[in-house]
C-alpha atoms as a PDB file:
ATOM      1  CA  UNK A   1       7.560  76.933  47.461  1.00  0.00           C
ATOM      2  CA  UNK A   2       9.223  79.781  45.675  1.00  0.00           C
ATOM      3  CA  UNK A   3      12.353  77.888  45.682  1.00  0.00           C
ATOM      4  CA  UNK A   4      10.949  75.184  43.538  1.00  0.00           C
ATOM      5  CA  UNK A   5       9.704  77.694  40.715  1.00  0.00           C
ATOM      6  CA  UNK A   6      13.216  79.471  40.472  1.00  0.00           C
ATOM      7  CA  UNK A   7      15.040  76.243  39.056  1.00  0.00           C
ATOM      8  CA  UNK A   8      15.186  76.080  35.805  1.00  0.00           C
ATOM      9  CA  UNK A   9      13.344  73.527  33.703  1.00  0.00           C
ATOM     10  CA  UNK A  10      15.271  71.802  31.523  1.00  0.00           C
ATOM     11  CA  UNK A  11      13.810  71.612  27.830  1.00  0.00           C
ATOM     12  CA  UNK A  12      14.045  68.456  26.028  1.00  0.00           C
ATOM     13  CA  UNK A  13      16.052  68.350  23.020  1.00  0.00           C
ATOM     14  CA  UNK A  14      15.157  66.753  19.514  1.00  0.00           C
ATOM     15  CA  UNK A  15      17.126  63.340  19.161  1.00  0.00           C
ATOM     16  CA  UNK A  16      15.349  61.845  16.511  1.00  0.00           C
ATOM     17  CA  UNK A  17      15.202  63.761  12.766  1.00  0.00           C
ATOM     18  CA  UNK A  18      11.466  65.051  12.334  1.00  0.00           C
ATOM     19  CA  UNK A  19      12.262  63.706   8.208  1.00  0.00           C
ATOM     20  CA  UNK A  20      13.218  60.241   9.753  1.00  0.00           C
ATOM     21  CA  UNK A  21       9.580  59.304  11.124  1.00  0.00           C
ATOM     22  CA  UNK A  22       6.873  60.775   8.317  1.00  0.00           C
ATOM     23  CA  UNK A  23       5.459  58.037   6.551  1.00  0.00           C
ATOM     24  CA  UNK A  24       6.724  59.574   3.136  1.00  0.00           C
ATOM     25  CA  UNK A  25       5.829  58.245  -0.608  1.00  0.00           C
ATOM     26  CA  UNK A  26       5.255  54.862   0.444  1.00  0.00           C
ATOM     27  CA  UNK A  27       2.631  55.432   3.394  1.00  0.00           C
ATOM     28  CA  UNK A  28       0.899  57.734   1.033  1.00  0.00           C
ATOM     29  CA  UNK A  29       0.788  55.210  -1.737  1.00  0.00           C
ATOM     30  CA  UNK A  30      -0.283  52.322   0.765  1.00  0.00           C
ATOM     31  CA  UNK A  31      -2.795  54.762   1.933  1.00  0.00           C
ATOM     32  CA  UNK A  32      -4.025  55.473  -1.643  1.00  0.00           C
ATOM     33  CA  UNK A  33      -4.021  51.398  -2.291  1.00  0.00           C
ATOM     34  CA  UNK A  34      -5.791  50.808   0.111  1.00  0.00           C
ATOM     35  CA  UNK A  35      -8.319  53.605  -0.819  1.00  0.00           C
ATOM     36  CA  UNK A  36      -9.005  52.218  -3.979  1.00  0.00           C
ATOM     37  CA  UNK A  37      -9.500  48.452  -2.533  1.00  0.00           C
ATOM     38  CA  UNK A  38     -12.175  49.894  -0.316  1.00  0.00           C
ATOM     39  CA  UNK A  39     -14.018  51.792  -3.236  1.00  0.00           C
ATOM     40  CA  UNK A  40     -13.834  48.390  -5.393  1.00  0.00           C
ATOM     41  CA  UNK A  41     -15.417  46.569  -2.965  1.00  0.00           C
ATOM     42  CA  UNK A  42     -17.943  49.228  -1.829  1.00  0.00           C
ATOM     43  CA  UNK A  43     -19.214  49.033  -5.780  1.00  0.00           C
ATOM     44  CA  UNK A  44     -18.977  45.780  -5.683  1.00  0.00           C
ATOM     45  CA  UNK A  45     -21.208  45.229  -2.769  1.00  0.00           C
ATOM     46  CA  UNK A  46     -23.657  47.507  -4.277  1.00  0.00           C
ATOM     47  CA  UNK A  47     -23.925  45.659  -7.291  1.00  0.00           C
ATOM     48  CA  UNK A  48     -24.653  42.648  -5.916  1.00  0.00           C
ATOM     49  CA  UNK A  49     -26.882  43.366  -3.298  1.00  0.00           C
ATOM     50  CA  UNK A  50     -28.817  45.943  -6.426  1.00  0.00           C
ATOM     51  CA  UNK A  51     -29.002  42.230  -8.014  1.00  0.00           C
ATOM     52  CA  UNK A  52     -30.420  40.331  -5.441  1.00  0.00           C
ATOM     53  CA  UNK A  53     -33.271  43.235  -4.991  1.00  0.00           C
ATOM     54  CA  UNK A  54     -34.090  43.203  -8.818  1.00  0.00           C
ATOM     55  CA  UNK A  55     -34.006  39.222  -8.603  1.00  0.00           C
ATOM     56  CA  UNK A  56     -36.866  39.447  -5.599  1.00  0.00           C
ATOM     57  CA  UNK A  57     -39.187  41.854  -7.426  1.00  0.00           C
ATOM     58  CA  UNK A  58     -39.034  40.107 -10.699  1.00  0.00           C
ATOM     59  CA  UNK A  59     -39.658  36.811  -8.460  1.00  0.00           C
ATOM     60  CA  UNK A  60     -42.938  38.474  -6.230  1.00  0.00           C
ATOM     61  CA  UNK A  61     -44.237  39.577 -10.071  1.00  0.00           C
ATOM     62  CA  UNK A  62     -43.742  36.301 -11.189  1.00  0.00           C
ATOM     63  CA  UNK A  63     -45.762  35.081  -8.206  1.00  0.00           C
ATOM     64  CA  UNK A  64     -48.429  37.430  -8.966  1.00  0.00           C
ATOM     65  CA  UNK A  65     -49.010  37.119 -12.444  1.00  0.00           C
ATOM     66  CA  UNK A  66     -48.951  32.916 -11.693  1.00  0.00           C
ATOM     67  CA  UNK A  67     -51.327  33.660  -8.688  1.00  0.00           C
ATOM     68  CA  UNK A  68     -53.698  35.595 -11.581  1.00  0.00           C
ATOM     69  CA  UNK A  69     -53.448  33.101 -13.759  1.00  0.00           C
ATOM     70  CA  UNK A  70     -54.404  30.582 -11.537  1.00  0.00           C
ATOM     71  CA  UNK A  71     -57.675  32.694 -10.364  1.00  0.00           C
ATOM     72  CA  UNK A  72     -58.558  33.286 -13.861  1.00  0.00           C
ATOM     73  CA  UNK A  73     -58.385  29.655 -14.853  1.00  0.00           C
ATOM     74  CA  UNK A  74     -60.233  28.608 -11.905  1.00  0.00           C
ATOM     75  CA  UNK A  75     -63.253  31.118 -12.601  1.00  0.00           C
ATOM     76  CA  UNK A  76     -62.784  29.802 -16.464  1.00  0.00           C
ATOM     77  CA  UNK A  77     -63.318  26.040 -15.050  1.00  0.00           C
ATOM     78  CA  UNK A  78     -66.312  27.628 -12.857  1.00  0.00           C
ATOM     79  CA  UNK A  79     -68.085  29.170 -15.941  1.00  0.00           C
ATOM     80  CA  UNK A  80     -67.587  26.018 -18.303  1.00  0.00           C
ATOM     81  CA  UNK A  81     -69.764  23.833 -16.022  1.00  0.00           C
ATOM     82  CA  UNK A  82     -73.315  22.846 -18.097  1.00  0.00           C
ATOM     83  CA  UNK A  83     -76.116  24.791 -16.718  1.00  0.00           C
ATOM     84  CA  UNK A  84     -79.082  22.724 -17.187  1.00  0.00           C
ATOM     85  CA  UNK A  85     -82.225  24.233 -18.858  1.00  0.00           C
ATOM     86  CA  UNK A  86     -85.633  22.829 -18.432  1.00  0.00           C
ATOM     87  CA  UNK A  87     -86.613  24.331 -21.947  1.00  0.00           C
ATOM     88  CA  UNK A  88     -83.592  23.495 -23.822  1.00  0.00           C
ATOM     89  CA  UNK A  89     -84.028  21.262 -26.696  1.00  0.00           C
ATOM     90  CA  UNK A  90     -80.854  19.694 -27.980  1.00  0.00           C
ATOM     91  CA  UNK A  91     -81.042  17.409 -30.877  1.00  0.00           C
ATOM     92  CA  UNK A  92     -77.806  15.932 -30.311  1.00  0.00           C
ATOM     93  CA  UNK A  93     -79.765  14.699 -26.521  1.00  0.00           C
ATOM     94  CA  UNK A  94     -82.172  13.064 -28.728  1.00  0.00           C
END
């Protein structure tokens, strides 16, 4: 065993230049493309969906105020029925 651990290891030796394989200026500035891209469509996407919510809420008060409406004109048809009266006299009856 102490044979094995007195042969030297060889250490590898750099063949490729270390300058050669860094992305340089143009992986940074597809890196930085793409960046932007990504926040465009993020704001995008919150636009729209900020739409769609503000179209539902205007659409449930729509609802509401129509559902209102439609309560108030059926007590309004309710309180315009005559109401006969034994002891009303009207000439126009006559």
């Amino acid at each position: 065993m102490f044979a094995l651990s007195a042969t030297p290891m060889p250490t590898p030796s750099m063949t490729v230049d270390p300058e050669a394989v860094t992305p340089g200026f143009v992986g940074f500035a597809a890196i930085v493309v793409v960046l932007i891209a990504v926040i465009l469509l993020i704001w995008d996407m919150n636009r729209r969906i900020r739409r769609v919510r503000y179209r539902e809420e205007v659409r449930d008060e729509l609802d509401a105020e129509e559902a209102a409406r439609a309560a108030d004109e059926a007590t309004e048809t309710d309180a315009d029925l005559p109401v006969a009266d034994e002891g009303d006299d009207d000439p126009r009856a006559r």
